[in-house]
PDB file of N, CA and C in Angstrom:
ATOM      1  N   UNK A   1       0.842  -1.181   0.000  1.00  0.00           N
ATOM      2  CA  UNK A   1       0.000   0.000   0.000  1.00  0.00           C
ATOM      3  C   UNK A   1       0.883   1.239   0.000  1.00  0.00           C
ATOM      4  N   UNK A   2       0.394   2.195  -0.450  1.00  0.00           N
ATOM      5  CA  UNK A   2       1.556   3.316  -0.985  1.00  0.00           C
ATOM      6  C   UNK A   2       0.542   4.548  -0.325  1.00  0.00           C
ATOM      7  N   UNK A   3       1.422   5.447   0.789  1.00  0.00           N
ATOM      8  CA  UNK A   3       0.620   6.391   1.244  1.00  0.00           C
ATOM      9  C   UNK A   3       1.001   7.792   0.292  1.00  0.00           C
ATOM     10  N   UNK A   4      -0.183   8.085   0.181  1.00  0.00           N
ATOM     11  CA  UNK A   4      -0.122   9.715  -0.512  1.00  0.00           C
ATOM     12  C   UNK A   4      -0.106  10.416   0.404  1.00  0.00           C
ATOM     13  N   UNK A   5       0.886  11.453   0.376  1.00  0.00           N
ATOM     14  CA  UNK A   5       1.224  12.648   1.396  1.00  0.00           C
ATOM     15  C   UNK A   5       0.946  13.832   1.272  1.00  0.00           C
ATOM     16  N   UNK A   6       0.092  14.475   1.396  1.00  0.00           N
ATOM     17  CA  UNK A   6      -0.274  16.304   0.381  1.00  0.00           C
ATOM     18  C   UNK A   6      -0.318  17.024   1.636  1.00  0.00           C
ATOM     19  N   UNK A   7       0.734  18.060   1.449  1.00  0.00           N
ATOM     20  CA  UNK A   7       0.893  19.216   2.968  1.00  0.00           C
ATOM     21  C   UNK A   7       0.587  20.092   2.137  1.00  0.00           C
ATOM     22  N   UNK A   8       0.174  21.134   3.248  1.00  0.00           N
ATOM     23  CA  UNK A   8      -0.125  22.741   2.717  1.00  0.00           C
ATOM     24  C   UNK A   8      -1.422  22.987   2.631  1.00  0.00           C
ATOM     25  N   UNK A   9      -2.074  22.339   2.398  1.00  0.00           N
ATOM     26  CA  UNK A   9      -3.349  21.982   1.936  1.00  0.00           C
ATOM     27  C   UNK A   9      -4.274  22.284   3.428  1.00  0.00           C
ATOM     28  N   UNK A  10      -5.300  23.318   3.631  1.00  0.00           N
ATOM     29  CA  UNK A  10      -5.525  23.694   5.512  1.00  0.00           C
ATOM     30  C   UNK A  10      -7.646  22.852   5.047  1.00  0.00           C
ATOM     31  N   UNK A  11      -7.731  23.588   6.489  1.00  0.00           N
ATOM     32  CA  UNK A  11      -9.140  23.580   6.316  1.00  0.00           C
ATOM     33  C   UNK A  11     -10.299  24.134   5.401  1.00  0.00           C
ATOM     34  N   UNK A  12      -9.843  25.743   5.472  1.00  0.00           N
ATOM     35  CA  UNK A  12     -10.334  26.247   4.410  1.00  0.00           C
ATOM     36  C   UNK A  12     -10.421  26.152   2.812  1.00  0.00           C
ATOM     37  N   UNK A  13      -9.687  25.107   2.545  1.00  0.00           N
ATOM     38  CA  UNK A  13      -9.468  24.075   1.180  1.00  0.00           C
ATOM     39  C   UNK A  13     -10.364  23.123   1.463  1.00  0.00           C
ATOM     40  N   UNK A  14     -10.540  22.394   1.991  1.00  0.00           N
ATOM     41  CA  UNK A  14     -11.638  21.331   1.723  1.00  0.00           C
ATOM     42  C   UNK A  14     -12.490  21.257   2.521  1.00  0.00           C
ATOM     43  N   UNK A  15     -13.117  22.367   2.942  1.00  0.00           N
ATOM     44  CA  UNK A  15     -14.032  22.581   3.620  1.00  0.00           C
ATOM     45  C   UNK A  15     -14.942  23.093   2.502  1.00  0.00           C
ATOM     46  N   UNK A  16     -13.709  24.012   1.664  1.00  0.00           N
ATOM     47  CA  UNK A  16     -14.845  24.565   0.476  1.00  0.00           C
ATOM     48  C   UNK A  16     -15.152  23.889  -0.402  1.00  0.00           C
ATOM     49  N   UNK A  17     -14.548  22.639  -0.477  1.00  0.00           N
ATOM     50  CA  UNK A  17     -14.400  21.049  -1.729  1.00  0.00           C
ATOM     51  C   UNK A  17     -15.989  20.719  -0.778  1.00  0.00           C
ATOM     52  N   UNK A  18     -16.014  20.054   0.139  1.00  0.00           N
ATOM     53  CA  UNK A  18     -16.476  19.168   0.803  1.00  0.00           C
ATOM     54  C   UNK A  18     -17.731  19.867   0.432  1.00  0.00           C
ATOM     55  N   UNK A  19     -18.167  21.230   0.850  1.00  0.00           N
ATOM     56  CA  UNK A  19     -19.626  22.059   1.249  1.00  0.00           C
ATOM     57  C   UNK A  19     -19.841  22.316  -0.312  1.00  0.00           C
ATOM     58  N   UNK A  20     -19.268  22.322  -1.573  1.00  0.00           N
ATOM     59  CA  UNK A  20     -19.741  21.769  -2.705  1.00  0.00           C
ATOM     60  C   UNK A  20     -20.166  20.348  -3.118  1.00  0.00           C
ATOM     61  N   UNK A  21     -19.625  19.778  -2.225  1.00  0.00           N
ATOM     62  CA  UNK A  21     -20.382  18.026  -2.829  1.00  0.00           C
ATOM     63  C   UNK A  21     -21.272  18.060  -2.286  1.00  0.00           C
ATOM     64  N   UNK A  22     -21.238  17.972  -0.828  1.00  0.00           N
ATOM     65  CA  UNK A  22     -22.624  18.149  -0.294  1.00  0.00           C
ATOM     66  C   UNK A  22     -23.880  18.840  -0.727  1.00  0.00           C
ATOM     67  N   UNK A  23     -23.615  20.232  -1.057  1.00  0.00           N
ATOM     68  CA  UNK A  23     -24.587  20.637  -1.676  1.00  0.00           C
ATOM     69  C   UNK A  23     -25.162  20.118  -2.977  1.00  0.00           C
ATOM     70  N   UNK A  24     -24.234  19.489  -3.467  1.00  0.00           N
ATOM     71  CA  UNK A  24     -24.475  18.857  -4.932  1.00  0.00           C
ATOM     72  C   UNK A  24     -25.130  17.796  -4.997  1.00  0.00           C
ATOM     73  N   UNK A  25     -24.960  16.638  -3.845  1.00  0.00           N
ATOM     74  CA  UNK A  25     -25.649  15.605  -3.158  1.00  0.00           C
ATOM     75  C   UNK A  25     -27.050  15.804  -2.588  1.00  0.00           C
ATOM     76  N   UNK A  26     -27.000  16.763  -1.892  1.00  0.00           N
ATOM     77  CA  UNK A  26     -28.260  17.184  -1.517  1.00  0.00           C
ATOM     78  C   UNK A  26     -29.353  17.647  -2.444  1.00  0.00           C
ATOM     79  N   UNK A  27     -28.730  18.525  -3.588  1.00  0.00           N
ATOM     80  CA  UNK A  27     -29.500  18.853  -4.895  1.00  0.00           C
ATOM     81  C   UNK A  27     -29.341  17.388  -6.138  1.00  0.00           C
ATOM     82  N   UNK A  28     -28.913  16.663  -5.642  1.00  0.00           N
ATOM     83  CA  UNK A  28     -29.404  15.700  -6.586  1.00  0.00           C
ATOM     84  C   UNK A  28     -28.328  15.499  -7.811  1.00  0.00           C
ATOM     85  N   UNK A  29     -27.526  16.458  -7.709  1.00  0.00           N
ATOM     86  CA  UNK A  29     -26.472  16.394  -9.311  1.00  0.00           C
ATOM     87  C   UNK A  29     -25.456  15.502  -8.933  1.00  0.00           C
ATOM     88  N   UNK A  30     -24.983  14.857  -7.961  1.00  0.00           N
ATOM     89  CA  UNK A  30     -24.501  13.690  -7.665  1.00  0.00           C
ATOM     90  C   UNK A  30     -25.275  12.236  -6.824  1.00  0.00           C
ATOM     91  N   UNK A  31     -25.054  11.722  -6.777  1.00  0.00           N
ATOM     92  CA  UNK A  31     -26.042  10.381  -6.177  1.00  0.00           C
ATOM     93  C   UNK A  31     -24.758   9.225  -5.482  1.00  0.00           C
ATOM     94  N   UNK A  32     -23.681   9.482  -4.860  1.00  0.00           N
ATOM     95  CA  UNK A  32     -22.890   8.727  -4.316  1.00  0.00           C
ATOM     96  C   UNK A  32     -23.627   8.006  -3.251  1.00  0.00           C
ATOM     97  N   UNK A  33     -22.906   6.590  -2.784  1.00  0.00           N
ATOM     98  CA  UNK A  33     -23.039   5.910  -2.150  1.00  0.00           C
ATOM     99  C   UNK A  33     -23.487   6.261  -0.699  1.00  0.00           C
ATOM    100  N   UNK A  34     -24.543   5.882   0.349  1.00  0.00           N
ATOM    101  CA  UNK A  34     -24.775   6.258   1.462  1.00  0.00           C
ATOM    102  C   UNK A  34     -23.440   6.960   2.086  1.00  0.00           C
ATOM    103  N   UNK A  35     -22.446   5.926   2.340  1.00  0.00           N
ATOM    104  CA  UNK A  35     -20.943   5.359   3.080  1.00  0.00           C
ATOM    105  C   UNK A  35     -20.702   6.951   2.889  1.00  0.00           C
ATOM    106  N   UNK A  36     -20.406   7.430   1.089  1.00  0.00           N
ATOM    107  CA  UNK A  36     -19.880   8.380   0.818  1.00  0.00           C
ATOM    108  C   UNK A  36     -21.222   9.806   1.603  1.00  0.00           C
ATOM    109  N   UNK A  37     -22.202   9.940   1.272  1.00  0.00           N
ATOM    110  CA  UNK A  37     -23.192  10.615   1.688  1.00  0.00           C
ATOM    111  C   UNK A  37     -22.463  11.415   2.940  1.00  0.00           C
ATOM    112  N   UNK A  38     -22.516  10.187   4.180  1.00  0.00           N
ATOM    113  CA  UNK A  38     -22.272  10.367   5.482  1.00  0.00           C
ATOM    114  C   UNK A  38     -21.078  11.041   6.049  1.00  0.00           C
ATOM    115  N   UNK A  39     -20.316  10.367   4.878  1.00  0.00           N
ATOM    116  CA  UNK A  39     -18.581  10.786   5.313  1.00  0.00           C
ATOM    117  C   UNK A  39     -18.869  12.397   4.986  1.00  0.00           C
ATOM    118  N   UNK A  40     -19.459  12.560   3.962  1.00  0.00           N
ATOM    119  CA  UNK A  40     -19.300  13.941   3.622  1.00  0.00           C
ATOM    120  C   UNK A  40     -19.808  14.736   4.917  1.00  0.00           C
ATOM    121  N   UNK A  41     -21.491  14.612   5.289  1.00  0.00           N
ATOM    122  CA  UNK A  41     -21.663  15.230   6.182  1.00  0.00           C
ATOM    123  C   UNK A  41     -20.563  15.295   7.709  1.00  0.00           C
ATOM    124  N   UNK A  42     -20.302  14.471   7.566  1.00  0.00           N
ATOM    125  CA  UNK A  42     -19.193  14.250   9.502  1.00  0.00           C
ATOM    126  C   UNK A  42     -18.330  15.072   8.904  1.00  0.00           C
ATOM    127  N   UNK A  43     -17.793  15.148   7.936  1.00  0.00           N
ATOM    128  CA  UNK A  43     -16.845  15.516   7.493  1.00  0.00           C
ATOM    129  C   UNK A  43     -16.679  17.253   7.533  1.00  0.00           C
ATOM    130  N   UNK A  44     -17.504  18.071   6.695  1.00  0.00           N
ATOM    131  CA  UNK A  44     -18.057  18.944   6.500  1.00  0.00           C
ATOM    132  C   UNK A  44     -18.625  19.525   8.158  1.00  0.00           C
ATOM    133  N   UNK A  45     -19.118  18.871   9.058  1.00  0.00           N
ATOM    134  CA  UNK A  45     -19.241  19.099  10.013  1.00  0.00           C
ATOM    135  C   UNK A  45     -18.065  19.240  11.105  1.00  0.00           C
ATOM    136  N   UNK A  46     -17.122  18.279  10.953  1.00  0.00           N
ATOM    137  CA  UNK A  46     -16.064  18.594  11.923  1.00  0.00           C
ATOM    138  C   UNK A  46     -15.174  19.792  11.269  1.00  0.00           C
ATOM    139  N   UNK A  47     -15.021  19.825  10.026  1.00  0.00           N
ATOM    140  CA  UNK A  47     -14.050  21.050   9.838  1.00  0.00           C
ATOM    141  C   UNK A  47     -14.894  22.230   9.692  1.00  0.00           C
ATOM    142  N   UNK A  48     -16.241  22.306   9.785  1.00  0.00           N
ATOM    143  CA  UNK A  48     -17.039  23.941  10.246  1.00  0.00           C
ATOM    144  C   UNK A  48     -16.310  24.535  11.690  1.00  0.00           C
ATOM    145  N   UNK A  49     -16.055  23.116  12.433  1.00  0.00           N
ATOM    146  CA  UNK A  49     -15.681  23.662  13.658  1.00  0.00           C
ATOM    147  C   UNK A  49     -14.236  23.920  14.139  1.00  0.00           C
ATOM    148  N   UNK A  50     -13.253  23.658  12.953  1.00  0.00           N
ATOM    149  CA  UNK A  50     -11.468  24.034  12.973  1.00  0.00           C
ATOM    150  C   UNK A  50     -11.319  25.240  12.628  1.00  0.00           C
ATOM    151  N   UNK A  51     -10.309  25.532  12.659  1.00  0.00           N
ATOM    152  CA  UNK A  51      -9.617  27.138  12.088  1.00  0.00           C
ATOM    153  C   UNK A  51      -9.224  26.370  10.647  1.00  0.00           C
ATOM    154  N   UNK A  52      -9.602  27.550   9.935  1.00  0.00           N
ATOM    155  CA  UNK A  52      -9.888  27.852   8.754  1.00  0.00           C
ATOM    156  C   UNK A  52      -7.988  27.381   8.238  1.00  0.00           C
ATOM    157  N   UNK A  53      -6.926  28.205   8.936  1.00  0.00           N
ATOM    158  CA  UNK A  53      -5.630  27.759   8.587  1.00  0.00           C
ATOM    159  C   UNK A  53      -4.927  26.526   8.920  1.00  0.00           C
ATOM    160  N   UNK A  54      -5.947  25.509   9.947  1.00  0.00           N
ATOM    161  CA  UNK A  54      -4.778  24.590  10.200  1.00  0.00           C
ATOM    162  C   UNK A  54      -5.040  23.306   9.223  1.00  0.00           C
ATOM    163  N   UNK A  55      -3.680  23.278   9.216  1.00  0.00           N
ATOM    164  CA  UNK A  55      -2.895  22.219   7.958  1.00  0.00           C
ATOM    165  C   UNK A  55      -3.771  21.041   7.807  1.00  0.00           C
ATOM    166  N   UNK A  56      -4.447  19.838   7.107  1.00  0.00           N
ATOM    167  CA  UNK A  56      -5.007  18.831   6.661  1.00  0.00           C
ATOM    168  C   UNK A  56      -3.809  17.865   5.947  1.00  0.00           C
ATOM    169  N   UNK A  57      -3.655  16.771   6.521  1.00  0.00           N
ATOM    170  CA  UNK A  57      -2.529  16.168   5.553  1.00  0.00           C
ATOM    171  C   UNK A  57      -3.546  14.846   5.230  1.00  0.00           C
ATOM    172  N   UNK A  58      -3.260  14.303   4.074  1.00  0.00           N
ATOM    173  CA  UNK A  58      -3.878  12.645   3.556  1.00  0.00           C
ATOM    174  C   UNK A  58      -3.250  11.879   3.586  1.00  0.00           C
ATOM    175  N   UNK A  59      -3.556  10.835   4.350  1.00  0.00           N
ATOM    176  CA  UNK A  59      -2.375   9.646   3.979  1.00  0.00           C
ATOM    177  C   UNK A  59      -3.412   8.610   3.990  1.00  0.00           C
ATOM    178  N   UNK A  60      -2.939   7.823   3.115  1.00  0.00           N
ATOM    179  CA  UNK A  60      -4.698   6.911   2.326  1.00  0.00           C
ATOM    180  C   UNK A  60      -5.703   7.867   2.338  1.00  0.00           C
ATOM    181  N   UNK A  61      -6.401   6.876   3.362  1.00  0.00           N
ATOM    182  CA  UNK A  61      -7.941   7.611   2.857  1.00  0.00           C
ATOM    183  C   UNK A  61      -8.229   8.218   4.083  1.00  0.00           C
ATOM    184  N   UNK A  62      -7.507   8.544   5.200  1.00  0.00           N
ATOM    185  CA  UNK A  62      -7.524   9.442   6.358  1.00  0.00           C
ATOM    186  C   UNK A  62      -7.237  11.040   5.762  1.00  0.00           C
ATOM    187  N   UNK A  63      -7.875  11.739   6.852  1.00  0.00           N
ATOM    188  CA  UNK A  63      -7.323  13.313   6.606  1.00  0.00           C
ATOM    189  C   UNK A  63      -7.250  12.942   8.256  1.00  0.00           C
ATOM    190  N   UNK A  64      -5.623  14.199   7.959  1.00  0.00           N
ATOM    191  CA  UNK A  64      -5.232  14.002   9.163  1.00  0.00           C
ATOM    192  C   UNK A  64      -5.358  15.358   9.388  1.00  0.00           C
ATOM    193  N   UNK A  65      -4.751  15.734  10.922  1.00  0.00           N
ATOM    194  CA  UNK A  65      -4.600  17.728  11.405  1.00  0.00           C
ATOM    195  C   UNK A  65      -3.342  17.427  11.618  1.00  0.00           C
ATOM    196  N   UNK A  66      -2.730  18.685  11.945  1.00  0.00           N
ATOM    197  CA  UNK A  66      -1.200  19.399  12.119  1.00  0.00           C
ATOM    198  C   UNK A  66      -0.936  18.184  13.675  1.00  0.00           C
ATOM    199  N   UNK A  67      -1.765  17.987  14.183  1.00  0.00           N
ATOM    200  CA  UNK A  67      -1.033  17.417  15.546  1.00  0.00           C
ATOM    201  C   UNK A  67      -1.147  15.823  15.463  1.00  0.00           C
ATOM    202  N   UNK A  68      -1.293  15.314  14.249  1.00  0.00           N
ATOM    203  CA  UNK A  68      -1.311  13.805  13.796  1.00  0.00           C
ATOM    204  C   UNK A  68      -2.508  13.253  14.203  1.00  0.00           C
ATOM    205  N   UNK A  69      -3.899  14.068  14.555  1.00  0.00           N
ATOM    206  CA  UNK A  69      -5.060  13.206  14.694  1.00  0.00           C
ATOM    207  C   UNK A  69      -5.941  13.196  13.582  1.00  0.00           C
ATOM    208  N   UNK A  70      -6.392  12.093  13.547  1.00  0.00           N
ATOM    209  CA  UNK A  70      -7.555  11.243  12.554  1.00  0.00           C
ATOM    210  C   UNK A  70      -8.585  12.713  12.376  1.00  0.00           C
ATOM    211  N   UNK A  71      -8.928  13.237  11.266  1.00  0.00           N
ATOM    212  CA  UNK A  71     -10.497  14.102  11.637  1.00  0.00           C
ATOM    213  C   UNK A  71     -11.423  13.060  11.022  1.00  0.00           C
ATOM    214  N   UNK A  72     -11.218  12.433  10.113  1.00  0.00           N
ATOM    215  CA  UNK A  72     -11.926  11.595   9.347  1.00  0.00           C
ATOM    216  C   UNK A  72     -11.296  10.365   8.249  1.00  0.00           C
ATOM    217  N   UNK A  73     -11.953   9.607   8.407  1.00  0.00           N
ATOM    218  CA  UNK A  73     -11.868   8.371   6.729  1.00  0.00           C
ATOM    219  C   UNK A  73     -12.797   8.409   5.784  1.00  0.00           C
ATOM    220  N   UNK A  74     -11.751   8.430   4.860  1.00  0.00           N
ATOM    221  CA  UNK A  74     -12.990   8.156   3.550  1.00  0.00           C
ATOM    222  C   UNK A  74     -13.225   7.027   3.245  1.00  0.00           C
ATOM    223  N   UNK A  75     -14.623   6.634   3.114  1.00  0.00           N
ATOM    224  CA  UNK A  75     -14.747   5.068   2.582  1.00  0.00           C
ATOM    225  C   UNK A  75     -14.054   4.895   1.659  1.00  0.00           C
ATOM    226  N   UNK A  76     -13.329   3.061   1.819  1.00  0.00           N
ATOM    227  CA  UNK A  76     -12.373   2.917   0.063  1.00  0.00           C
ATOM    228  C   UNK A  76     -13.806   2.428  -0.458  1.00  0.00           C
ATOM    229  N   UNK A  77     -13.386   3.164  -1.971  1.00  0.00           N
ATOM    230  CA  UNK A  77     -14.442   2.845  -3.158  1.00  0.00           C
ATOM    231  C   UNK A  77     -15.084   1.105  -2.936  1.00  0.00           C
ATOM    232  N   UNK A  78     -14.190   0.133  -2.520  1.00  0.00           N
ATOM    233  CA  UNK A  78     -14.434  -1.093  -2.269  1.00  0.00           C
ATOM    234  C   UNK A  78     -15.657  -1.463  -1.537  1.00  0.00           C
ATOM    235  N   UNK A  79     -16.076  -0.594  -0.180  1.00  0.00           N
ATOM    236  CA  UNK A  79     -16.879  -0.647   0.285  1.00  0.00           C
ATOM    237  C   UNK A  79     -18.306   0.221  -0.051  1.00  0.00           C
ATOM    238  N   UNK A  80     -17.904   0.666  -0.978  1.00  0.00           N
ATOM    239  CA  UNK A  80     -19.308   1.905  -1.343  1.00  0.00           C
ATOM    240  C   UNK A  80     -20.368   1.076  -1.718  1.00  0.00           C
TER     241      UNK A  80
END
C-alpha cells in the first residue's frame, strides 16, 4: 500500500471542496453511495468547527490535522 502525502493543503481548502459536494448531493447532481453521503456530512461538520488555517494532511484515505489526529476516513471505493 503506498501512502499519498499532500501538505499545505488547511481547512479552508476542503471545507470549500467538501460544502460543494454536499450541496451537490443534496440537490441531486450527484447520487454517491450512502458510506460516501455520510462521510461527507461528519466531514463537513467537523471542519465547520477548525480554524480555517490549520494544515489537513492525507495519507490513504484518512485526513489528518497538524497534531497527527484522525479528523476523518474516507470510505475505500471497495466498500461503497
Amino acid at each position: 500500500m503506498s501512502i499519498f502525502k499532500m501538505k499545505k493543503l488547511d481547512v479552508k481548502h476542503y471545507l470549500g471542496i467538501y460544502l460543494t459536494r454536499k450541496q451537490m448531493q443534496e440537490d441531486g447532481i450527484t447520487n454517491p453511495s450512502i458510506a460516501i453521503k455520510t462521510f461527507t456530512l461528519n466531514f463537513v461538520s467537523k471542519l465547520s468547527k477548525m480554524p480555517l488555517d490549520e494544515e489537513i494532511i492525507i495519507e490513504g484515505n484518512a485526513f489528518i490535522d497538524s497534531k497527527g489526529n484522525i479528523i476523518a476516513t474516507r470510505p475505500s471505493e471497495e466498500n461503497e
